[in-house]
N, C-alpha and C. Protein backbone atom coordinates (compact mmCIF):
# COMPACT_ATOMS: atom_id res chain seq x y z
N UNK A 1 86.55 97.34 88.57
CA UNK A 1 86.68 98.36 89.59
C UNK A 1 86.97 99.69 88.89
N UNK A 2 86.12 100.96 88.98
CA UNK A 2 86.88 102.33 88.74
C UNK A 2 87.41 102.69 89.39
N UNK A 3 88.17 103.74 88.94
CA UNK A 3 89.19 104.40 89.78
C UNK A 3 89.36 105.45 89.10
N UNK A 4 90.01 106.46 89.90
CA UNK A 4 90.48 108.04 89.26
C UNK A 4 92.30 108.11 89.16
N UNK A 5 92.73 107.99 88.23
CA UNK A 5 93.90 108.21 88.23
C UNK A 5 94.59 109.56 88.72
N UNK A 6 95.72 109.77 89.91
CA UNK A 6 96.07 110.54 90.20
C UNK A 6 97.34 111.38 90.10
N UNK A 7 98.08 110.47 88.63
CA UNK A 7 99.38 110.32 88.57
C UNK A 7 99.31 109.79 87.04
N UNK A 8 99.78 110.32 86.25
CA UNK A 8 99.83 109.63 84.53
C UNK A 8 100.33 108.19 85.00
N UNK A 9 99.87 106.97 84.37
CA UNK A 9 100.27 105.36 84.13
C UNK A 9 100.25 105.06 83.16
N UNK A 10 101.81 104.68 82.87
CA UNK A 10 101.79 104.21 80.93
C UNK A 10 101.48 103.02 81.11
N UNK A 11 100.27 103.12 79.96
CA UNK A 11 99.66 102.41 79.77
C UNK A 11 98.12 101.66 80.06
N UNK A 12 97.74 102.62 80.80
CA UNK A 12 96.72 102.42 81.73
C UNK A 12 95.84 103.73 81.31
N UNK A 13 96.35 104.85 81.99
CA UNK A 13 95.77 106.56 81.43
C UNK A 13 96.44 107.50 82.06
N UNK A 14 96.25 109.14 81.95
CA UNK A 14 96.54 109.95 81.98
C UNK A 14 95.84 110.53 83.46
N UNK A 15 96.31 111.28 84.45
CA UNK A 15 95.89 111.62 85.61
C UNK A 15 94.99 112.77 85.14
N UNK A 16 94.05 112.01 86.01
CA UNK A 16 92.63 112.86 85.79
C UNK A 16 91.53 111.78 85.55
N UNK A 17 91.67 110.72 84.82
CA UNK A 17 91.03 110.03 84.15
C UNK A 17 89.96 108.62 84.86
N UNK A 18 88.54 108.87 85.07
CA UNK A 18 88.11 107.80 85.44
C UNK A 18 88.30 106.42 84.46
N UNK A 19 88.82 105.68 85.14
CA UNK A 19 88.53 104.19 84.27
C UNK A 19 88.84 103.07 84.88
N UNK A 20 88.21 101.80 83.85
CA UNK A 20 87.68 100.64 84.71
C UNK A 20 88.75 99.79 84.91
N UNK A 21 89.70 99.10 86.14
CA UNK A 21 90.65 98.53 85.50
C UNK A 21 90.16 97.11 87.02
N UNK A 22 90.84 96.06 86.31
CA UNK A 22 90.98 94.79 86.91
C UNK A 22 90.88 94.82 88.43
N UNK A 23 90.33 94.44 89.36
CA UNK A 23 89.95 94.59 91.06
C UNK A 23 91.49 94.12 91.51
N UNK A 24 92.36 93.04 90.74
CA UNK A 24 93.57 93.30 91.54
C UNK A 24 94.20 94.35 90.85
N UNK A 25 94.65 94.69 90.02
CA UNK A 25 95.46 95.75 89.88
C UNK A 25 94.70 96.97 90.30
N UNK A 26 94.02 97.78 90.41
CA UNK A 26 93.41 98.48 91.23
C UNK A 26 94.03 98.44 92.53
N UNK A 27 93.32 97.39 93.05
CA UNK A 27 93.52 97.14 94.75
C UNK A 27 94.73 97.14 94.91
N UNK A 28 95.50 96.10 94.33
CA UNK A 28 96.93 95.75 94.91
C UNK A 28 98.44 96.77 94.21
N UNK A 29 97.83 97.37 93.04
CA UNK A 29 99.10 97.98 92.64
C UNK A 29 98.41 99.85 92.59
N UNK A 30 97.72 99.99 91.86
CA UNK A 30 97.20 101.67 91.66
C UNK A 30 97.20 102.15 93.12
N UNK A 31 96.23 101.56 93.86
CA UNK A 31 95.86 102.48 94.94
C UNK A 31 96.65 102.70 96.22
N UNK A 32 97.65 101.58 96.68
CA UNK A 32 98.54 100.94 97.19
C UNK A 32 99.52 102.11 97.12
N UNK A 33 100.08 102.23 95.56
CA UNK A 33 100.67 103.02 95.02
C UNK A 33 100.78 104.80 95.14
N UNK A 34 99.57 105.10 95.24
CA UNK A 34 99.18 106.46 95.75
C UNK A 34 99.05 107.06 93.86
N UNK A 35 98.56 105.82 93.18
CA UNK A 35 98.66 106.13 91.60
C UNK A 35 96.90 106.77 91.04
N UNK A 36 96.20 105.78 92.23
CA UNK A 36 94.65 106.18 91.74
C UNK A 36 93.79 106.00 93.19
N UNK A 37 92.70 106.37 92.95
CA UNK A 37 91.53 106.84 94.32
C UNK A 37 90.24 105.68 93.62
N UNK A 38 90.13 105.29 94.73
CA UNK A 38 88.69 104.43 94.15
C UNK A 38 87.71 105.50 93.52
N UNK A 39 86.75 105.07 92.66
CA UNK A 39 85.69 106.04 92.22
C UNK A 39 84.99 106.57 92.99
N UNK A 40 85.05 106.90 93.81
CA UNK A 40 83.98 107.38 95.01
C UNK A 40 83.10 108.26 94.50
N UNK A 41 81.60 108.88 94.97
CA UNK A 41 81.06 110.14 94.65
C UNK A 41 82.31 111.09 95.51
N UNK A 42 82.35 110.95 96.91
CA UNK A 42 82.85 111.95 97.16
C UNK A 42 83.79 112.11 96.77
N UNK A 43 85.25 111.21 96.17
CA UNK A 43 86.39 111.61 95.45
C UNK A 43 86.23 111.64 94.30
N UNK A 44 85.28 111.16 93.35
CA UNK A 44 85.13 112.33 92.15
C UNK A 44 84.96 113.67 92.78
N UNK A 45 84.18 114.06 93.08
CA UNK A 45 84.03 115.59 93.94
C UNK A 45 85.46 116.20 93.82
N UNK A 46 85.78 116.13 95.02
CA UNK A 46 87.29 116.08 95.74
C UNK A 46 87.96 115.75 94.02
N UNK A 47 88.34 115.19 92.93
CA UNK A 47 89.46 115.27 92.18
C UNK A 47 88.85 116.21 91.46
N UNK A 48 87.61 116.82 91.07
CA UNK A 48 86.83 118.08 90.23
C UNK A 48 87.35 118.89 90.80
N UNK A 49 87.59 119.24 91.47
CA UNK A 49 88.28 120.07 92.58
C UNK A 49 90.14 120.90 92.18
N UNK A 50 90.36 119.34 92.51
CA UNK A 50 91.89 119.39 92.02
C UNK A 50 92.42 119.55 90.58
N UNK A 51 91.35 118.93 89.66
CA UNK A 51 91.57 119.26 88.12
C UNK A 51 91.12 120.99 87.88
N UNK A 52 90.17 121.27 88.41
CA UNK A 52 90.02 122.95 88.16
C UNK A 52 91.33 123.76 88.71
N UNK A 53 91.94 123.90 89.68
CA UNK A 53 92.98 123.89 90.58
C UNK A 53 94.15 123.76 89.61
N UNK A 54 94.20 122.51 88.84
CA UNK A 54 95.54 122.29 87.73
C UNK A 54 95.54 123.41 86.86
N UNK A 55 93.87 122.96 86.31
CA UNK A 55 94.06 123.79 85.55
C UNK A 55 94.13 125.70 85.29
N UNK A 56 93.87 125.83 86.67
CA UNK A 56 94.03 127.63 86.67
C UNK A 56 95.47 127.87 86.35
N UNK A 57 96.33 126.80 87.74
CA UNK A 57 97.92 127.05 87.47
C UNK A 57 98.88 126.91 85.95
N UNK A 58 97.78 125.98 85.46
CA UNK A 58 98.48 125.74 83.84
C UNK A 58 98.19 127.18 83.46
N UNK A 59 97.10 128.17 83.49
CA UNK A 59 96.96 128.85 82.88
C UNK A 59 97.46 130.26 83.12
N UNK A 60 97.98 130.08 84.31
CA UNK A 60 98.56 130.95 85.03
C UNK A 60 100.69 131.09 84.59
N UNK A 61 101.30 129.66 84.69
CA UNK A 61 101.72 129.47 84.01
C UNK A 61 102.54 129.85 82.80
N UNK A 62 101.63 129.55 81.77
CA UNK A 62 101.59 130.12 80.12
C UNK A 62 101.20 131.25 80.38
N UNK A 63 100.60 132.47 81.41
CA UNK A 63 100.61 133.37 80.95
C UNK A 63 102.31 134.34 81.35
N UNK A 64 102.80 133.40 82.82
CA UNK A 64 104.16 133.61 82.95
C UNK A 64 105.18 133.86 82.43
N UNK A 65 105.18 132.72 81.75
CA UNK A 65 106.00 132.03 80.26
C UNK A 65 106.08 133.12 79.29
N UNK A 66 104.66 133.81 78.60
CA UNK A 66 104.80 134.47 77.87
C UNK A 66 105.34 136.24 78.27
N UNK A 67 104.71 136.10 79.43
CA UNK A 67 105.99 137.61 80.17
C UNK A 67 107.24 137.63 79.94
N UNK A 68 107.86 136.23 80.42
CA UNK A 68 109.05 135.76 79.95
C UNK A 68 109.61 135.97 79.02
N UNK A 69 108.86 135.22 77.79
CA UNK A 69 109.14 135.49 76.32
C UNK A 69 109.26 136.48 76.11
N UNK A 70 108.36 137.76 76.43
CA UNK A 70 108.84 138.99 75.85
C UNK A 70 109.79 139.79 76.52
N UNK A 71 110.18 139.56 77.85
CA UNK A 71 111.59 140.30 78.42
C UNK A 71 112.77 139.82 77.75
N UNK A 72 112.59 138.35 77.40
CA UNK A 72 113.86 137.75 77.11
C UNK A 72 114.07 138.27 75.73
N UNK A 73 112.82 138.65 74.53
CA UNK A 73 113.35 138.41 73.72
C UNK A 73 114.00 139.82 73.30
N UNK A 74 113.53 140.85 74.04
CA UNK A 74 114.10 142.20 73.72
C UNK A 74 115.05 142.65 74.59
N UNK A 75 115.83 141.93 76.09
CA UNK A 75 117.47 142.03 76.09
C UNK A 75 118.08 141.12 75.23
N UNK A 76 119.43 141.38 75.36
CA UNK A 76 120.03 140.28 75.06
C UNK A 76 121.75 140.55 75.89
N UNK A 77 122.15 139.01 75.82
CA UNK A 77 122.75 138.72 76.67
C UNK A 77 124.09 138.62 76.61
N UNK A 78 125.04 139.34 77.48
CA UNK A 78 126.15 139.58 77.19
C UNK A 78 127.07 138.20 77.99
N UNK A 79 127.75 137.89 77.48
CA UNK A 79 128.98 136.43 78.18
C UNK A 79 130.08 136.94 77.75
N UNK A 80 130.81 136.97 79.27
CA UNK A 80 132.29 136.93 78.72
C UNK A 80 132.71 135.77 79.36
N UNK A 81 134.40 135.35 78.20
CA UNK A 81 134.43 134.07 78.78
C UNK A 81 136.15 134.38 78.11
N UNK A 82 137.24 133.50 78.39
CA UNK A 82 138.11 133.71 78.06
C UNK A 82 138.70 133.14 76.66
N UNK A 83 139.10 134.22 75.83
CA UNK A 83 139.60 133.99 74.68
C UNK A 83 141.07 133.79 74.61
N UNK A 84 141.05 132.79 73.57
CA UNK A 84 143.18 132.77 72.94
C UNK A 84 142.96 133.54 71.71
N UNK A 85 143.24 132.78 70.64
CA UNK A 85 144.08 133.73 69.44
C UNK A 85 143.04 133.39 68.22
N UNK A 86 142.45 134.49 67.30
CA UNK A 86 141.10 134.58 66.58
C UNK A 86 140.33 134.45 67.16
N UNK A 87 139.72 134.74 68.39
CA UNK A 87 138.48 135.18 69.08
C UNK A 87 138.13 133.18 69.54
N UNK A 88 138.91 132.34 69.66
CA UNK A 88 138.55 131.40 69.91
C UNK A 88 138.11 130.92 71.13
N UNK A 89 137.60 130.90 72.00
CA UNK A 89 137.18 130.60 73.90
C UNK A 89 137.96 128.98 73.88
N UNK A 90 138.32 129.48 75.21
CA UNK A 90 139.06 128.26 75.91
C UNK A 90 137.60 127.43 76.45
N UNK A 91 137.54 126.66 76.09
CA UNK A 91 136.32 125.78 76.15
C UNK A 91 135.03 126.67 75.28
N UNK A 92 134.19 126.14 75.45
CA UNK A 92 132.55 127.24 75.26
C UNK A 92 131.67 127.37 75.89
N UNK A 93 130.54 128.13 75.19
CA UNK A 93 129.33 128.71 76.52
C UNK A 93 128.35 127.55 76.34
N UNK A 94 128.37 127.16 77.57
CA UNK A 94 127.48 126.05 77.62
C UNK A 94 125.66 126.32 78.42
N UNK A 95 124.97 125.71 77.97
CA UNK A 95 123.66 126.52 78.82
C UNK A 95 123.62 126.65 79.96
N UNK A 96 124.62 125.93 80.80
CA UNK A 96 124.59 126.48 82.22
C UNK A 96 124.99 128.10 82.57
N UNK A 97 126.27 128.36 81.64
CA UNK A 97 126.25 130.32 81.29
C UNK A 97 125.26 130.99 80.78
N UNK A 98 124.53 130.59 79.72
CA UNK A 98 123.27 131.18 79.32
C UNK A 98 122.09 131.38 80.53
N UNK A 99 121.68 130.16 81.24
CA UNK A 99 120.95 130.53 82.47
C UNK A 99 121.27 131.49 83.61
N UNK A 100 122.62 131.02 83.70
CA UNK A 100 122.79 131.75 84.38
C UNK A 100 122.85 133.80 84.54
N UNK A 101 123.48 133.84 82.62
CA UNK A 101 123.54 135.27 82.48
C UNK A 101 121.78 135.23 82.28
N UNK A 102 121.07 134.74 82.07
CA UNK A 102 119.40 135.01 82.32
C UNK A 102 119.14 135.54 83.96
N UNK A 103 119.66 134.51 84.58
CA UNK A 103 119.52 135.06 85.71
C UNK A 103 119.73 136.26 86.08
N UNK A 104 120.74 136.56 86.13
CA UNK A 104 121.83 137.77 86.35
C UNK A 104 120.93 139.18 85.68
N UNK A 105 120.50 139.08 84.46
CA UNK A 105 119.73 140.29 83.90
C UNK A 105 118.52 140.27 84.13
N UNK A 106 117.43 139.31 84.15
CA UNK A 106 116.26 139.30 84.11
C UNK A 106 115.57 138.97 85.63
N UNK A 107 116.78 138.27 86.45
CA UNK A 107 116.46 137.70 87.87
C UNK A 107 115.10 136.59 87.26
N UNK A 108 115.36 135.90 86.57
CA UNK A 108 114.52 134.59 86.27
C UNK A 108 115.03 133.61 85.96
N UNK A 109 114.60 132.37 86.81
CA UNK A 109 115.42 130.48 86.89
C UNK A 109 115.14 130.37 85.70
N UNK A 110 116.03 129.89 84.77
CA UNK A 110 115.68 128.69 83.48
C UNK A 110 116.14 127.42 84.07
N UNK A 111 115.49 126.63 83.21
CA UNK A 111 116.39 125.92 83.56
C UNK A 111 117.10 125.28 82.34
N UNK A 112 118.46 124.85 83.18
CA UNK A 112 119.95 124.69 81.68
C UNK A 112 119.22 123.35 80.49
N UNK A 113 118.35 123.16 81.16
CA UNK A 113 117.95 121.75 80.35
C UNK A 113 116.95 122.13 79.04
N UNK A 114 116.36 123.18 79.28
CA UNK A 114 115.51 124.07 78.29
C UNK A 114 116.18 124.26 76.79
N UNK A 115 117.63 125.22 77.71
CA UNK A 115 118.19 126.27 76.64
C UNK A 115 118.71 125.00 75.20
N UNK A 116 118.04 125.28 74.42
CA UNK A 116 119.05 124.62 73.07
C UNK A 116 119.74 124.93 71.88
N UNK A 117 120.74 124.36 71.94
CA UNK A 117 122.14 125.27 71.62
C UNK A 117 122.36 123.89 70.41
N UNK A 118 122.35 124.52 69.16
CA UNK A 118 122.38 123.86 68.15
C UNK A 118 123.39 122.97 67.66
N UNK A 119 124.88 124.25 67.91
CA UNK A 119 126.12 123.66 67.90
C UNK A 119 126.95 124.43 68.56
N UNK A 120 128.24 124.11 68.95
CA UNK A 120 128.54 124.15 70.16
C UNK A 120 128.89 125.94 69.73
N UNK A 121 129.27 126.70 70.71
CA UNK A 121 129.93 127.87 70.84
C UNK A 121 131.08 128.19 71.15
N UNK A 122 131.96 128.22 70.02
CA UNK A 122 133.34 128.00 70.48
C UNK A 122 134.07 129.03 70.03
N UNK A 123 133.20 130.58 69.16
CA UNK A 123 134.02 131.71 69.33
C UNK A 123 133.49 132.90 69.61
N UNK A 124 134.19 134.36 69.81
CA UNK A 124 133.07 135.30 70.21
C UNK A 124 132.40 135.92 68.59
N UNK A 125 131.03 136.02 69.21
CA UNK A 125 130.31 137.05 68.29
C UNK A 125 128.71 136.79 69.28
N UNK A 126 127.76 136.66 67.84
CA UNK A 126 126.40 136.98 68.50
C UNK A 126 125.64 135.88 67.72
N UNK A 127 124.76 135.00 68.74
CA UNK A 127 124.35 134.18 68.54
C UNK A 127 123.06 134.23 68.72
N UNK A 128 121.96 133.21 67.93
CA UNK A 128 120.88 133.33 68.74
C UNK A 128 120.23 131.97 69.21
N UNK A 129 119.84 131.63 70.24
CA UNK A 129 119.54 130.27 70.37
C UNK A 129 117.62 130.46 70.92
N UNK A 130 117.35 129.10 71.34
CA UNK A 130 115.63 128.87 71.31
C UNK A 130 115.81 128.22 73.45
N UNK A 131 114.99 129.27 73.86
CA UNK A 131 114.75 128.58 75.09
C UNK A 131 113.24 127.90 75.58
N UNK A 132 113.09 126.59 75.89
CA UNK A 132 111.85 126.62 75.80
C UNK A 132 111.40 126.53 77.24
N UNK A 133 109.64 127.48 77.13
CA UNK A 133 109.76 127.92 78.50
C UNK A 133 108.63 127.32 79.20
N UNK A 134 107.45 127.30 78.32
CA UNK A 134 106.25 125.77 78.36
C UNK A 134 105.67 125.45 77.65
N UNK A 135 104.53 124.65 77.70
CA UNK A 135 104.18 123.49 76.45
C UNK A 135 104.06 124.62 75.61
N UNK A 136 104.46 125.13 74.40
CA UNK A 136 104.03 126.15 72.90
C UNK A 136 104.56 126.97 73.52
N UNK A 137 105.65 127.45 74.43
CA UNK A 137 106.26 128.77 74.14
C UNK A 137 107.30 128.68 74.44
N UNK A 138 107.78 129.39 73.48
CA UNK A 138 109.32 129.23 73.08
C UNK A 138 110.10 130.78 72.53
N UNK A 139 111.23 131.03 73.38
CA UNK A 139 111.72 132.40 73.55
C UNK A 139 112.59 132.08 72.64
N UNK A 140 112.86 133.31 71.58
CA UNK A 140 114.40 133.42 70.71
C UNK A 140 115.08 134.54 71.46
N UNK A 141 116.68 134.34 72.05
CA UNK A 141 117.03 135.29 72.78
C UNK A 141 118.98 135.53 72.11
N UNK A 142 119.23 136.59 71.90
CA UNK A 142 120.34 136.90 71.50
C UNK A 142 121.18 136.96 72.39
N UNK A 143 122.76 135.92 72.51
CA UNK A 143 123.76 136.13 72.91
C UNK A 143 124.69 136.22 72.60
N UNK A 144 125.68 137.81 73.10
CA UNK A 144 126.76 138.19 72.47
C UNK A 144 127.92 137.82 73.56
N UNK A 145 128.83 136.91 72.71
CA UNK A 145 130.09 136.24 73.93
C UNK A 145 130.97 137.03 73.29
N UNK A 146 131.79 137.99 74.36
CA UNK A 146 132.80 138.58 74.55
C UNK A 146 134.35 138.47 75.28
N UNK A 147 135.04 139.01 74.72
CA UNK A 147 136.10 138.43 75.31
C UNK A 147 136.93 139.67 76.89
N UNK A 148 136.81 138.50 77.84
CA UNK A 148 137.23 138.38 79.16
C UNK A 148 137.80 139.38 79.57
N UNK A 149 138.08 140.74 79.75
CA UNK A 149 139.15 141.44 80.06
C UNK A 149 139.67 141.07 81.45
């Protein structure tokens, strides 16, 4: 039986992909599933459709991303957070502060799961960490943690 996969299946293929798989698994688990479309002419049609469609938004996307990249990489970002004694912070800046001071200056969502923070941040000065924003682009953005007045 073919089928069009509509949903990546490990092990099976990647969404998008016509291929031939077993009449029960097809029938009883892929399609059941809302995982794949029988081969139809008219739903090949109909998924040519939806793959052109992906792919504008992918490209639309990465060109986002890279707007991104270049606002982010020429502010940079101020945190204050509260210090004790040698500039040490009572806890540290964790990427949920980094997104958030993104937010705050640029008015753009990261998300905290992106930002990666090498080792932890546990005094003030100026740091620089890697945010990644989609598949191959990746922002270097400077943050300076200050202390709390």
């Amino acid at each position: 039986m073919k089928v069009i996969l509509t949903e990546d299946v490990r092990g099976t293929g990647k969404r998008g992909a016509v291929i031939d798989v077993r009449d029960g698994y097809g029938r009883n688990f892929l399609i059941p599933r809302g995982l794949a479309l029988p081969a139809t002419e008219g739903n090949m049609k109909r998924f040519e459709n939806i793959v052109k469609d992906l792919v504008n938004k992918k490209g639309r996307n990465l060109q986002a991303a890279e707007d991104i990249k270049a606002r982010l990489e020429e502010c940079s970002l101020n945190i204050k957070k509260k210090v004790g004694v040698d500039g040490k912070l009572f806890g540290s800046v964790t990427p949920k502060d980094i997104a958030e001071g993104v937010k705050k200056v640029l008015g753009v969502e990261i998300d905290k799961r992106h930002i990666r923070i090498d080792e932890p941040i546990k005094m003030t000065g100026t740091y620089t960490l890697e945010i990644h924003l989609e598949q191959g682009v990746h922002a270097t953005v400077k943050v300076e943690v200050e202390k709390e007045e």
